[in-house]
C-alpha atoms as a PDB file:
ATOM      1  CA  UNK A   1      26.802  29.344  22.302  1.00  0.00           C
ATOM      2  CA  UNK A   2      23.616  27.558  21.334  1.00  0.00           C
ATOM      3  CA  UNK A   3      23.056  26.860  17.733  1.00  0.00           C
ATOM      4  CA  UNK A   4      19.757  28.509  16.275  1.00  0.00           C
ATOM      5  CA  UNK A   5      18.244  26.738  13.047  1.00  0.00           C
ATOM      6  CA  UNK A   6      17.658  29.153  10.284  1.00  0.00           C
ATOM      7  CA  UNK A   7      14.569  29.696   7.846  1.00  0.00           C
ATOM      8  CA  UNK A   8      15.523  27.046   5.967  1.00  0.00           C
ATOM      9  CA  UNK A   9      16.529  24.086   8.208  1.00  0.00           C
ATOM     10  CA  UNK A  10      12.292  25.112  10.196  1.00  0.00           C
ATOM     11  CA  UNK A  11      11.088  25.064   6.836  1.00  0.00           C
ATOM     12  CA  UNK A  12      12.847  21.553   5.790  1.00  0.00           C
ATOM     13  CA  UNK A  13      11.645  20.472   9.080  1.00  0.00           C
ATOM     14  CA  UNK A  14       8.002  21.760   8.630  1.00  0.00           C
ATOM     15  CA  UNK A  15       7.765  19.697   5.252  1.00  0.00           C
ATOM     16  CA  UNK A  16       9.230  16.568   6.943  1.00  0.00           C
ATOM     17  CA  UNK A  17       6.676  16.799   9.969  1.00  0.00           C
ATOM     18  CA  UNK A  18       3.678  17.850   7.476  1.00  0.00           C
ATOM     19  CA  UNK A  19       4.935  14.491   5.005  1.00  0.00           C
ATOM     20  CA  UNK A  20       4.929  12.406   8.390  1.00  0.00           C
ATOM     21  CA  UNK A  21       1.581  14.090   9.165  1.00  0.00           C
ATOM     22  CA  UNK A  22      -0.141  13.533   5.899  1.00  0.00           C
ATOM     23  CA  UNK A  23       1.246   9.695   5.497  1.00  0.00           C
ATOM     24  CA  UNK A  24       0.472   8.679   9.704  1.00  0.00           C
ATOM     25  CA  UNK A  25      -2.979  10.581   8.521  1.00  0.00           C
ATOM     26  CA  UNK A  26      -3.577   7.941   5.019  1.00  0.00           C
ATOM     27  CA  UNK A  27      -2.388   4.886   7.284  1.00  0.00           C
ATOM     28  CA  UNK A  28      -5.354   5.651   9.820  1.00  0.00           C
ATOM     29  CA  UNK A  29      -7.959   6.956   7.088  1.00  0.00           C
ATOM     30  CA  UNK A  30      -7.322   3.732   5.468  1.00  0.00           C
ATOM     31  CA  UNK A  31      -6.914   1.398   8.166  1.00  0.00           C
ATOM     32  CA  UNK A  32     -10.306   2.877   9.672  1.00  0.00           C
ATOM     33  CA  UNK A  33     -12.179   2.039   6.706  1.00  0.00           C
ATOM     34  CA  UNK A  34     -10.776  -1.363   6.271  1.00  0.00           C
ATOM     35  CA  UNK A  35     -11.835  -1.922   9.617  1.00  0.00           C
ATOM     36  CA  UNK A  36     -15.389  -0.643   9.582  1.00  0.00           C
ATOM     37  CA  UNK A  37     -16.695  -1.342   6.341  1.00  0.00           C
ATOM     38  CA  UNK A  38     -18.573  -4.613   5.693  1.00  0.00           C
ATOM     39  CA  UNK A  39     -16.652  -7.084   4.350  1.00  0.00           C
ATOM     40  CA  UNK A  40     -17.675 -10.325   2.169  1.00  0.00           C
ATOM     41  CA  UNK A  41     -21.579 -11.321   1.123  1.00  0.00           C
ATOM     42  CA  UNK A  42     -23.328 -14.283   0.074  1.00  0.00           C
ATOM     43  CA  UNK A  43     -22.991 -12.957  -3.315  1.00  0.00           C
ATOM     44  CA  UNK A  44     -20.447 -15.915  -4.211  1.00  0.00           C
ATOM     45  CA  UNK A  45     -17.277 -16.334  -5.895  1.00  0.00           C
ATOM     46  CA  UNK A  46     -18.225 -13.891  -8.881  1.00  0.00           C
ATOM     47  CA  UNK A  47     -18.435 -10.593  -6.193  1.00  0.00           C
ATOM     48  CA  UNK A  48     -14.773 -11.544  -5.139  1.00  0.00           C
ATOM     49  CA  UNK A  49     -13.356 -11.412  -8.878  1.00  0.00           C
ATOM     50  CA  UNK A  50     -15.492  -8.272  -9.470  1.00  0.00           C
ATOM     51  CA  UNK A  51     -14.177  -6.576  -6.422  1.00  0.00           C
ATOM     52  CA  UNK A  52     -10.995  -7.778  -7.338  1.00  0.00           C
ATOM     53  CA  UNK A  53     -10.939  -6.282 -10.735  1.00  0.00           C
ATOM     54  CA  UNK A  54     -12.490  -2.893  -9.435  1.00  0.00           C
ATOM     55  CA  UNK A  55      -9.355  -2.713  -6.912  1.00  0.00           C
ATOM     56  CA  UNK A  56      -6.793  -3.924  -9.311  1.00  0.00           C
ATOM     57  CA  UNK A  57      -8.344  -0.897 -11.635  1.00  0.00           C
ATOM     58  CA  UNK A  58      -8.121   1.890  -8.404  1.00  0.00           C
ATOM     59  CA  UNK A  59      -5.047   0.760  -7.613  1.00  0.00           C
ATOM     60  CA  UNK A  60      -3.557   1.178 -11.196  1.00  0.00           C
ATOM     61  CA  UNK A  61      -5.516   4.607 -11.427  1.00  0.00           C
ATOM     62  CA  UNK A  62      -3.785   5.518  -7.319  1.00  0.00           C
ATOM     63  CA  UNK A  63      -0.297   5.030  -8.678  1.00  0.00           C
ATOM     64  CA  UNK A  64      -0.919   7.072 -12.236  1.00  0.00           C
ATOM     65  CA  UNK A  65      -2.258   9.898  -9.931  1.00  0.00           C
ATOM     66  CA  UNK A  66       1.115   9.237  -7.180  1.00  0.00           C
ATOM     67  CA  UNK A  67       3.149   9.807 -10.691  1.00  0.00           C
ATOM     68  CA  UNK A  68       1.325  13.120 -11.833  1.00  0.00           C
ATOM     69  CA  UNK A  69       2.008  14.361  -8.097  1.00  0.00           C
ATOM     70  CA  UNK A  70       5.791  13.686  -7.896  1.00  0.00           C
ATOM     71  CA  UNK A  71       6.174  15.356 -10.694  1.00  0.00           C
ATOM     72  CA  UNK A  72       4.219  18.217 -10.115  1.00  0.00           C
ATOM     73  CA  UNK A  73       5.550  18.388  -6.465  1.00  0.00           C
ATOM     74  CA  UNK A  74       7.804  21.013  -5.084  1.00  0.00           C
ATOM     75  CA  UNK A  75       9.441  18.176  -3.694  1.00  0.00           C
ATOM     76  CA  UNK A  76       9.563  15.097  -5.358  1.00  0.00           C
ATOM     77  CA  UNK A  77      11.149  12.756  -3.083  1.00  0.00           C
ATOM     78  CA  UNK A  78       9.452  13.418  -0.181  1.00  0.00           C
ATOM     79  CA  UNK A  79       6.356  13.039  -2.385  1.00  0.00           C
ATOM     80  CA  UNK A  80       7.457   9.889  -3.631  1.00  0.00           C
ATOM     81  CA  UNK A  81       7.947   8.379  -0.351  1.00  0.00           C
ATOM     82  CA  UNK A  82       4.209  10.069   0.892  1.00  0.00           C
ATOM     83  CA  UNK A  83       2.790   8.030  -2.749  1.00  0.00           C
ATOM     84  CA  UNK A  84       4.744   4.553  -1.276  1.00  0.00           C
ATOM     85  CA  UNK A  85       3.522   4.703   1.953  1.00  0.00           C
ATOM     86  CA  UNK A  86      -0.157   5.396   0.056  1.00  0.00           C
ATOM     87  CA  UNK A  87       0.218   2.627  -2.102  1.00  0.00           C
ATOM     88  CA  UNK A  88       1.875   0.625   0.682  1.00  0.00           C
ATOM     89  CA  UNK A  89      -1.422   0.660   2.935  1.00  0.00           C
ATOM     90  CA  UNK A  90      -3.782   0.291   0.199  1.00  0.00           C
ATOM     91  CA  UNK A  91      -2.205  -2.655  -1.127  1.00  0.00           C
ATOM     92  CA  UNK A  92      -2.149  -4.465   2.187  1.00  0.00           C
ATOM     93  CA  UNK A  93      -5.533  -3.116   3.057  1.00  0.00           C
ATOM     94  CA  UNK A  94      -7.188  -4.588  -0.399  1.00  0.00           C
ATOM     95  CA  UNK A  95      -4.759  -8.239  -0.467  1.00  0.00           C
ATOM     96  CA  UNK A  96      -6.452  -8.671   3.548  1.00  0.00           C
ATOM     97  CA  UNK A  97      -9.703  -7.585   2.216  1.00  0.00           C
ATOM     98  CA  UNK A  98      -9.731 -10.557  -0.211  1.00  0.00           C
ATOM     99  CA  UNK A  99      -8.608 -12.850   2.403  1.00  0.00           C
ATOM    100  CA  UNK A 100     -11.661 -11.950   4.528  1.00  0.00           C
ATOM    101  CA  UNK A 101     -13.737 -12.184   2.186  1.00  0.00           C
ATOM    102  CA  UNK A 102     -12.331 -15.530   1.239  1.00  0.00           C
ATOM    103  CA  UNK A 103     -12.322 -16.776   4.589  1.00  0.00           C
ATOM    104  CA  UNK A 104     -16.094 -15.670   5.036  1.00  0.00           C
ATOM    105  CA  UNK A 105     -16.902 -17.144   1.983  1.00  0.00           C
ATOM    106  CA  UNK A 106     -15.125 -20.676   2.992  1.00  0.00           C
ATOM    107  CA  UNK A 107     -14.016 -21.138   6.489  1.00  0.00           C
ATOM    108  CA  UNK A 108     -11.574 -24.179   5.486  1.00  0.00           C
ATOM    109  CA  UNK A 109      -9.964 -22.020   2.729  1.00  0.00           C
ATOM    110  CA  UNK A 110      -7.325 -21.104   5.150  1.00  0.00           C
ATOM    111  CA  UNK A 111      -5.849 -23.629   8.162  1.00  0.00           C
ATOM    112  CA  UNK A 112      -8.142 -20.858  10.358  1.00  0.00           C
ATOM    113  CA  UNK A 113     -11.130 -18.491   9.946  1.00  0.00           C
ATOM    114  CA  UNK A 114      -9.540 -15.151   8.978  1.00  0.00           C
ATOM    115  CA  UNK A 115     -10.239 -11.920  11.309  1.00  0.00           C
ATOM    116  CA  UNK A 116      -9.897  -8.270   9.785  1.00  0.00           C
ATOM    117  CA  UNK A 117      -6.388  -8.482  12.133  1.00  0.00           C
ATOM    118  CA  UNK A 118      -5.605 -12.114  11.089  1.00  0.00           C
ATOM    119  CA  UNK A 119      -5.606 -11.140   7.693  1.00  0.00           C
ATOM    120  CA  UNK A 120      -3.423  -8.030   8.018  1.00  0.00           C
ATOM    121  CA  UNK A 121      -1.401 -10.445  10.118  1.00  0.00           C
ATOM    122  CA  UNK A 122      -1.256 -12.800   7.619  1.00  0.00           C
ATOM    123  CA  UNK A 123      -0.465 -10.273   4.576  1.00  0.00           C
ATOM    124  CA  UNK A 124       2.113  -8.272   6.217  1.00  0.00           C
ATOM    125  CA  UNK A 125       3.758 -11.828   6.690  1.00  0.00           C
ATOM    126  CA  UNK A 126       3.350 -12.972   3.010  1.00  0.00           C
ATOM    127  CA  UNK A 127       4.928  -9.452   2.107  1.00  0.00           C
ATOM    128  CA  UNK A 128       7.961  -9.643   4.554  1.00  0.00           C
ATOM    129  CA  UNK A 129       8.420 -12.600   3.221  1.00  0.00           C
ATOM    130  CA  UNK A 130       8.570 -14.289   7.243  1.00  0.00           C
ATOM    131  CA  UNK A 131       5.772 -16.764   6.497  1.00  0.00           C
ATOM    132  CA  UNK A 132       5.671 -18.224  10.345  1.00  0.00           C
ATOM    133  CA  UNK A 133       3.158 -20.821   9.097  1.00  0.00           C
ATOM    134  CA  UNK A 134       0.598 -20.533  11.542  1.00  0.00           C
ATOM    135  CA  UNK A 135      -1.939 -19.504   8.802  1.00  0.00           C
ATOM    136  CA  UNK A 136      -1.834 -20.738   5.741  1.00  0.00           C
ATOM    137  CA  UNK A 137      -4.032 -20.888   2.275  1.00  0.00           C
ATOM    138  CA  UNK A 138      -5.502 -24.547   2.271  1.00  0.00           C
ATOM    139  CA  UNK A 139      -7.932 -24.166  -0.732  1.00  0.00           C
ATOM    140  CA  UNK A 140      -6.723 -24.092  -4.747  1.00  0.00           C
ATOM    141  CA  UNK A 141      -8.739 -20.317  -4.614  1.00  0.00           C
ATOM    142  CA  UNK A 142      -7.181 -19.545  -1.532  1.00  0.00           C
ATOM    143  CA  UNK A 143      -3.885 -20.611  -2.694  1.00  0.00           C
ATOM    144  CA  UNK A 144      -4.806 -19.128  -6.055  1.00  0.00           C
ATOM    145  CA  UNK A 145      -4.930 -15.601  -4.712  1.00  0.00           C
ATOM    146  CA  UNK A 146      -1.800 -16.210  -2.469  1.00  0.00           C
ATOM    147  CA  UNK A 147       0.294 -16.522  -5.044  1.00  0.00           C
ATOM    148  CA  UNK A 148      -0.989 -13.509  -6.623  1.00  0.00           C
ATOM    149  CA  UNK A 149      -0.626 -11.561  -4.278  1.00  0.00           C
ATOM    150  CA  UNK A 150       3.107 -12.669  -3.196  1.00  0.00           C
ATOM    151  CA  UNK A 151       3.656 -12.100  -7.481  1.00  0.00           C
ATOM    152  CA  UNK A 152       2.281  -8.275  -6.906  1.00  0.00           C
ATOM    153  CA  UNK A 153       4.190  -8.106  -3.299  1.00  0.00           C
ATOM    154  CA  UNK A 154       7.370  -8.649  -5.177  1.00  0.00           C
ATOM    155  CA  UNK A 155       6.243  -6.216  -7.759  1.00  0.00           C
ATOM    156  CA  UNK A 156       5.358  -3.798  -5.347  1.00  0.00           C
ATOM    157  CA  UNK A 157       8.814  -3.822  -3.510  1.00  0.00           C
ATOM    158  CA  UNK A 158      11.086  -3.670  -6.625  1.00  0.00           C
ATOM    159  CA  UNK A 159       9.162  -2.196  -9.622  1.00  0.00           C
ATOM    160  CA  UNK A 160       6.779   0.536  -7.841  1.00  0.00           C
ATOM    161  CA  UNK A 161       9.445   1.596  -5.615  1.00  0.00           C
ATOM    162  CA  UNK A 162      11.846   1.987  -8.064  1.00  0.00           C
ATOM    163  CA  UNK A 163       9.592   3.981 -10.254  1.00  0.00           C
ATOM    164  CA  UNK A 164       8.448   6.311  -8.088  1.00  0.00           C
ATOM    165  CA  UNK A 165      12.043   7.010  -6.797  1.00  0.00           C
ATOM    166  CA  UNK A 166      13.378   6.878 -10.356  1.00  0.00           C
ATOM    167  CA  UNK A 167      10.589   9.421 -11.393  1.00  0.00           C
ATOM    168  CA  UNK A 168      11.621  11.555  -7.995  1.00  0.00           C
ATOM    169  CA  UNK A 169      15.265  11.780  -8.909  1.00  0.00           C
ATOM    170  CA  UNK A 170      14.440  12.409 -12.662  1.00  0.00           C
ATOM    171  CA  UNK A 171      12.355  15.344 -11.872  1.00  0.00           C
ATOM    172  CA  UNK A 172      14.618  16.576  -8.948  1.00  0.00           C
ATOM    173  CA  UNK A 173      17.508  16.369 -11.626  1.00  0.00           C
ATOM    174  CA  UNK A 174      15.742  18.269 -14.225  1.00  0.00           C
ATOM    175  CA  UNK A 175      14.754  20.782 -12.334  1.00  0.00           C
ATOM    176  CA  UNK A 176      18.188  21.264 -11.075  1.00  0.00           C
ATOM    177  CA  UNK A 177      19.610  21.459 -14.448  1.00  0.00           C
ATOM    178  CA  UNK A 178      17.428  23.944 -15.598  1.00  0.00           C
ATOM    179  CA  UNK A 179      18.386  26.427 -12.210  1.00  0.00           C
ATOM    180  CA  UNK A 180      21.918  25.856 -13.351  1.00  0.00           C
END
């Protein structure tokens, strides 16, 4: 006799293939525009810290909204985990950004000029913490923004993720208590 999956296990699988869906769909969106916007200007130092402030303010205003949502979400965890992979992307999409730019900017800020795919390279590397050493931040700015961005990396990979889990299970538990 062959096992048939009822209502509910097709609709838990329908909202684990439309969460896949949505978050493969934010990777692309965002990795598309990374890749096909213009990056870096002869603007100077002054656009970098302006852009950086302007991203540092979207990305504060990205996770506030990711909050509102798990909590407002039929499903919190599953929203949760669609609002890390969101913050995920857009965090290593901005940090290689600011390399680029960097690297435009000064060619000898890093031990090689940066590509859009060096610089995600070189991010995801930083954020792994794997650091292979083939590229590496050779000016004070360069090295500067480095070690900002490992400081956020590590705040991105203990303090967001516990949040938004912590917020998940909070609102998961609440509404459980109030069905009981």
């Amino acid at each position: 006799m062959i096992h048939q999956p009822g209502p509910d296990t097709r609709a838990r699988i329908l909202l684990v293939v439309r969460s896949v869906a949505r978050s493969l769909a934010t990777v692309v969106v965002v990795l598309a525009v990374y890749f096909a916007v213009p990056i870096g200007d002869e603007r100077g130092a002054w656009s970098l810290v302006v852009g950086a402030v302007v991203s540092l303010a979207g990305f504060g205003y990205l996770f506030a909204y990711q909050l509102r949502s798990i909590r407002t979400a039929a499903y919190p965890m599953v929203r949760a985990v669609e609002g890390l992979v969101s913050i995920a992307v857009i965090y290593l999409v901005a940090t290689s950004a600011a390399h680029v730019a960097l690297s435009l900017q000064n060619p000898q800020a890093y031990s090689e000029p940066l590509s859009r795919l060096d610089a995600v390279y070189f991010t995801v590397t930083m954020l792994t913490t794997v650091g292979f050493g083939d590229i590496t931040a050779v000016t004070a700015v360069a090295r500067s923004f480095t070690t900002v961005q490992m400081v956020l990396g590590v705040l991105l990979v203990t303090g967001v993720v516990r949040l938004l889990m912590w917020v998940a299970r909070t609102e998961r538990d609440r509404r459980s208590s109030e069905a009981a």
